[in-house]
C-alpha atoms as a PDB file:
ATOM      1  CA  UNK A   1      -5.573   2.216 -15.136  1.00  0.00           C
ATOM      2  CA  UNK A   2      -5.941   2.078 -10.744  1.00  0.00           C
ATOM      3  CA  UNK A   3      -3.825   1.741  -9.056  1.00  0.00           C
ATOM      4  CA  UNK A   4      -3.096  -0.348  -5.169  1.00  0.00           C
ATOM      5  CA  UNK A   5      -1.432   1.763  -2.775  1.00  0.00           C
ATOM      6  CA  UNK A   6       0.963  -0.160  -0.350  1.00  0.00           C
ATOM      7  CA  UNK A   7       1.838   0.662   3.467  1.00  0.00           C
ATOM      8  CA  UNK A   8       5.613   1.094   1.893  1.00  0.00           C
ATOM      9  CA  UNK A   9       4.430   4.061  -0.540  1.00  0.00           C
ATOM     10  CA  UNK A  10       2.418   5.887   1.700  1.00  0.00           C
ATOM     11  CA  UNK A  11       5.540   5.603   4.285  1.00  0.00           C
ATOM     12  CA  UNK A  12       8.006   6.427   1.774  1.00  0.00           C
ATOM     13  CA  UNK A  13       5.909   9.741   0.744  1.00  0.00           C
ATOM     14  CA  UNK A  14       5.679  10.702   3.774  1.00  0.00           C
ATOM     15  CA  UNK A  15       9.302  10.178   5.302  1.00  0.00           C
ATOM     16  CA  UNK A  16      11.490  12.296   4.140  1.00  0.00           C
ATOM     17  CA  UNK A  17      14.084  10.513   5.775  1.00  0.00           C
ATOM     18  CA  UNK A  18      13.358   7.171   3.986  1.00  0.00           C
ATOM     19  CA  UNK A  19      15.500   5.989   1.823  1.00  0.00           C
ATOM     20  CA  UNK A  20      12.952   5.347  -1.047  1.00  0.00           C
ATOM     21  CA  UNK A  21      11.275   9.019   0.142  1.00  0.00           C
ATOM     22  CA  UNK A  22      12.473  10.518  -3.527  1.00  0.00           C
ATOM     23  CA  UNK A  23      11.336   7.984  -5.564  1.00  0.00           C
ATOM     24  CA  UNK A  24       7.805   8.035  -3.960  1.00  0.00           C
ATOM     25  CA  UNK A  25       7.287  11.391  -3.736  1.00  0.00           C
ATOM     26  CA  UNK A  26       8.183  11.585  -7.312  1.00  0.00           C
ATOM     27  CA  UNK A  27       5.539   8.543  -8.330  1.00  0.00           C
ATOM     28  CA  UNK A  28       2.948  10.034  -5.856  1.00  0.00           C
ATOM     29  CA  UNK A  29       2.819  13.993  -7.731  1.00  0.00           C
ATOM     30  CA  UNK A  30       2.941  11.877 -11.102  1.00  0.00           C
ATOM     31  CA  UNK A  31      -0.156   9.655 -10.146  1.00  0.00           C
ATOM     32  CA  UNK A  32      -1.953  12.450  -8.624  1.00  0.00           C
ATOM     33  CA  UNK A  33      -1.155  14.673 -11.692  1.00  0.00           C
ATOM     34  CA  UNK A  34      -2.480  12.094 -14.106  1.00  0.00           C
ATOM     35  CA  UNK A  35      -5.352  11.445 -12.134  1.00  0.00           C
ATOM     36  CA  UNK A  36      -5.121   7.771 -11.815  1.00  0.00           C
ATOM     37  CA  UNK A  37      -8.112   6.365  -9.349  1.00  0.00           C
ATOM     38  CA  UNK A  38      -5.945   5.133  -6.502  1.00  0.00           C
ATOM     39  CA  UNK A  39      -7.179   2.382  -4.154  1.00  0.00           C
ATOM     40  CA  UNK A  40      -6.300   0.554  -0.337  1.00  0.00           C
ATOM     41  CA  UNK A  41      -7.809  -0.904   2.160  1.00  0.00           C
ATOM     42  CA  UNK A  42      -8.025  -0.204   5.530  1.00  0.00           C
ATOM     43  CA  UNK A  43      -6.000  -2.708   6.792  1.00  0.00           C
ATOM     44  CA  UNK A  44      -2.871  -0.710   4.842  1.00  0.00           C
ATOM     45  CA  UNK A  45      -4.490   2.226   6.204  1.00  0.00           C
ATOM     46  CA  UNK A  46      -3.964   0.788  10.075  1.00  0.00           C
ATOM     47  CA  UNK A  47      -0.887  -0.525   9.325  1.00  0.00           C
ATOM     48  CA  UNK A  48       0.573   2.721   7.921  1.00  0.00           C
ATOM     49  CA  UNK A  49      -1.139   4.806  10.823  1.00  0.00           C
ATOM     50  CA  UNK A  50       0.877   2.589  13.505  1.00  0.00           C
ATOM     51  CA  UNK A  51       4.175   3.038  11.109  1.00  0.00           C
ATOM     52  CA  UNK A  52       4.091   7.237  11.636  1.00  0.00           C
ATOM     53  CA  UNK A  53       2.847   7.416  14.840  1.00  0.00           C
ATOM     54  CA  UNK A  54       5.595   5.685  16.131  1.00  0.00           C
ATOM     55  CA  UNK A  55       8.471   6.275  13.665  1.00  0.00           C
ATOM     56  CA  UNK A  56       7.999   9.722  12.855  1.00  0.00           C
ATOM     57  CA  UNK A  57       4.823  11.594  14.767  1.00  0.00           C
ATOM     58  CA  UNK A  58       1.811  13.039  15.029  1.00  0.00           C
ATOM     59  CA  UNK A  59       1.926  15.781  12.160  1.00  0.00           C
ATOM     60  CA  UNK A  60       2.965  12.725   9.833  1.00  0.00           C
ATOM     61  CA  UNK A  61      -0.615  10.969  10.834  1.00  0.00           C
ATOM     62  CA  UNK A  62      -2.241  14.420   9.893  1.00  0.00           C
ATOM     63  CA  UNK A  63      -0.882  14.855   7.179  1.00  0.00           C
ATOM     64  CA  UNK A  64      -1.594  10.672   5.836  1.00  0.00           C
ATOM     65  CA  UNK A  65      -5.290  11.962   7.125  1.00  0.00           C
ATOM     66  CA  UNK A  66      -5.870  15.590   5.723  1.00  0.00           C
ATOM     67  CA  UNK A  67      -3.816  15.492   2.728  1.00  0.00           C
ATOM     68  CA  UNK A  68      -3.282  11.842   1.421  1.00  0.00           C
ATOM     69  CA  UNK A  69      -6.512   9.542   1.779  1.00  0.00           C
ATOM     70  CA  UNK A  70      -8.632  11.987   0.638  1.00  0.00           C
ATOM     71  CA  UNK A  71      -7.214  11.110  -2.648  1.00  0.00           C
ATOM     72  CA  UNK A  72      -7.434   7.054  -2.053  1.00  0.00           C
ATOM     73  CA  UNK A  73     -10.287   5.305  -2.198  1.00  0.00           C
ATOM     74  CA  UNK A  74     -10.632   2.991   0.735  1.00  0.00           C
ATOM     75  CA  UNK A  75     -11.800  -0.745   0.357  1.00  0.00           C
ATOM     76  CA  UNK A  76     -12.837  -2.228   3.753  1.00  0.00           C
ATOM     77  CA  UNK A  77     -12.103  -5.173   4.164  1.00  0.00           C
ATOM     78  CA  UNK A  78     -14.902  -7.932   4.726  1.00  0.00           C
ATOM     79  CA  UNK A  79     -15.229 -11.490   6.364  1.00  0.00           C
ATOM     80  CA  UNK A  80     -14.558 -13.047   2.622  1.00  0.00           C
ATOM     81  CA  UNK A  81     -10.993 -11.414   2.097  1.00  0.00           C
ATOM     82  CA  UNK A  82      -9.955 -11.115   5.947  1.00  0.00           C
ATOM     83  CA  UNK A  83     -10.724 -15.028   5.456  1.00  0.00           C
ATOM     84  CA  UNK A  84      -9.043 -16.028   2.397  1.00  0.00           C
ATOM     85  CA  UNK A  85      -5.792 -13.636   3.011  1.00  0.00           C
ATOM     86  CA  UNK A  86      -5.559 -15.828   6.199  1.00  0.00           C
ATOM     87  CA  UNK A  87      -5.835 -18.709   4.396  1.00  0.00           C
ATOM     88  CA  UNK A  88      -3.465 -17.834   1.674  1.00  0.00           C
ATOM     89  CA  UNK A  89      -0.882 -16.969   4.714  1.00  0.00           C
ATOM     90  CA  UNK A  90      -1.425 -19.742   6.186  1.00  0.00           C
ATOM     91  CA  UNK A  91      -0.715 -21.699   3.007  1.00  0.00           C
ATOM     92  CA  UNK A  92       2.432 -19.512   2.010  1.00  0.00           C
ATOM     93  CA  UNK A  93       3.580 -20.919   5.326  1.00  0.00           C
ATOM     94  CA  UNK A  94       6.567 -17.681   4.627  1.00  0.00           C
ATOM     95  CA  UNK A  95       7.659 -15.963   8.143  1.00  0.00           C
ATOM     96  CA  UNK A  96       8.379 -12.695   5.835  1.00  0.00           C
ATOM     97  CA  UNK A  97       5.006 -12.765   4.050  1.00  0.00           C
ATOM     98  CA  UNK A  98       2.852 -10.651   6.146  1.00  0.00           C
ATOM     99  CA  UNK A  99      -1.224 -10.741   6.581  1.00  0.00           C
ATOM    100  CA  UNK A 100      -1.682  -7.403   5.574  1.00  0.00           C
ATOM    101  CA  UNK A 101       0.253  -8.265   2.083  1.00  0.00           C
ATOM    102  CA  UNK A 102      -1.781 -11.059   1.725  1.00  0.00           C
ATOM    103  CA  UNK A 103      -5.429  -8.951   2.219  1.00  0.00           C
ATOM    104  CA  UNK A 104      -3.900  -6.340  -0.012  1.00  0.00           C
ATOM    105  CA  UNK A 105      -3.243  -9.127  -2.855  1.00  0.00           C
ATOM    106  CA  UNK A 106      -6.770 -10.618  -2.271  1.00  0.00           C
ATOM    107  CA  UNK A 107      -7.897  -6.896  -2.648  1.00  0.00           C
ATOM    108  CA  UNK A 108      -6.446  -6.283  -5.771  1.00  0.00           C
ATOM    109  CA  UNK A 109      -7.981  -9.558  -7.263  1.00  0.00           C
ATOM    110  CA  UNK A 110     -11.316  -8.584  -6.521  1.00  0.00           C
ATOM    111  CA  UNK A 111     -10.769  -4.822  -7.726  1.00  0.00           C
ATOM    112  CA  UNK A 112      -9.114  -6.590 -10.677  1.00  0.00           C
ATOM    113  CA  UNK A 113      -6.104  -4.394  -9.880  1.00  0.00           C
ATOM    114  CA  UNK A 114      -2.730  -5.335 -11.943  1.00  0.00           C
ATOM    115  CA  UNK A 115      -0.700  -2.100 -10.815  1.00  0.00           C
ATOM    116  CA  UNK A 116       0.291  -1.240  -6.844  1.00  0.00           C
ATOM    117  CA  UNK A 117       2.461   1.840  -6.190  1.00  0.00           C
ATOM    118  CA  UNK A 118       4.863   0.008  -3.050  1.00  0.00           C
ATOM    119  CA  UNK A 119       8.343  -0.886  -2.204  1.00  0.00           C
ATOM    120  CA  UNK A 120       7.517  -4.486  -1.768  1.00  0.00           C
ATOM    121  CA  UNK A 121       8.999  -7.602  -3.725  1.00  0.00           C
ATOM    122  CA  UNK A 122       6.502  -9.592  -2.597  1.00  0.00           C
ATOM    123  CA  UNK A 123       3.692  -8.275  -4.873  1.00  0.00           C
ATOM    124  CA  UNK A 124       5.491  -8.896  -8.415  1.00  0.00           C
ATOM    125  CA  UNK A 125       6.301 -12.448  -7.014  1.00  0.00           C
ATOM    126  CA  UNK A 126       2.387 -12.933  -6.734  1.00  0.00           C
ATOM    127  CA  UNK A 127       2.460 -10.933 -10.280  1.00  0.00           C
ATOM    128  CA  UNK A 128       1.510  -7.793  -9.710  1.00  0.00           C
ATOM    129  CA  UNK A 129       2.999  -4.900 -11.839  1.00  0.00           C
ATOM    130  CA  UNK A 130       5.109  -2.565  -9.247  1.00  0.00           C
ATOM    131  CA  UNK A 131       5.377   1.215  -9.764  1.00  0.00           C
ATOM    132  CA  UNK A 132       7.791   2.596  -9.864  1.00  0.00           C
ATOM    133  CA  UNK A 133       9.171  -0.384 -11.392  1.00  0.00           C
ATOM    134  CA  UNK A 134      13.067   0.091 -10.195  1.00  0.00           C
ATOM    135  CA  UNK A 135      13.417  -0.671  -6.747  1.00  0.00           C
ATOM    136  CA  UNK A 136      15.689   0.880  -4.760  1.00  0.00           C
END
């Protein structure tokens, strides 16, 4: 099993003011314990940058750098799933849905990923399995 780290993971993990911070933390030391191959992309990985820096800091950003992605392997994202993420957007025609959702589900099909660690409804309604599986 891999699996698809989310923008609302990594932030949860790594704000211990969130809401969903417990939750995370708790699915994040049971992943990394069990040694399941985690995966994102870099869009997640600008979009989560942007998130700390302004919500919480600087040491947040170090610590997403220095202790987090070194365990995540990074998919960079090419012409052919930048393109068809916009297309699928476009398609959704959904205000909520954002473009970085839609690369991350276009992702996941190509890794053949069934399994993304977020706080985000909107990959089980494109049927992905989310962990942990009660949302807050």
């Amino acid at each position: 099993m891999s699996v698809f780290v989310d923008t609302s993971a990594l932030y949860a993990v790594l704000d211990a003011d969130d809401e969903r911070h417990g939750a995370a933390k708790e699915e994040w030391s049971d992943l990394i314990g069990r040694r399941v191959p985690l995966h994102t992309t870099n869009y997640v990985l600008v979009e989560t940058a942007a998130l700390l820096q302004n919500r919480i800091g600087m040491d947040a950003l170090r610590t997403l750098t220095m202790d987090v992605l070194p365990v995540i392997t990074t998919l960079w994202v090419d012409e052919g799933i930048h393109r068809s993420a916009y297309h699928a957007l476009l398609v959704s025609d959904r205000r909520q849905l954002s473009f970085v959702d839609c690369v991350s589900f276009e992702a996941m099909r190509r890794l053949g990923l069934a399994d993304a660690f977020c706080f985000d409804p909107h990959f089980a309604a494109q049927g992905f399995t989310i962990i942990p599986t009660a949302l807050p």
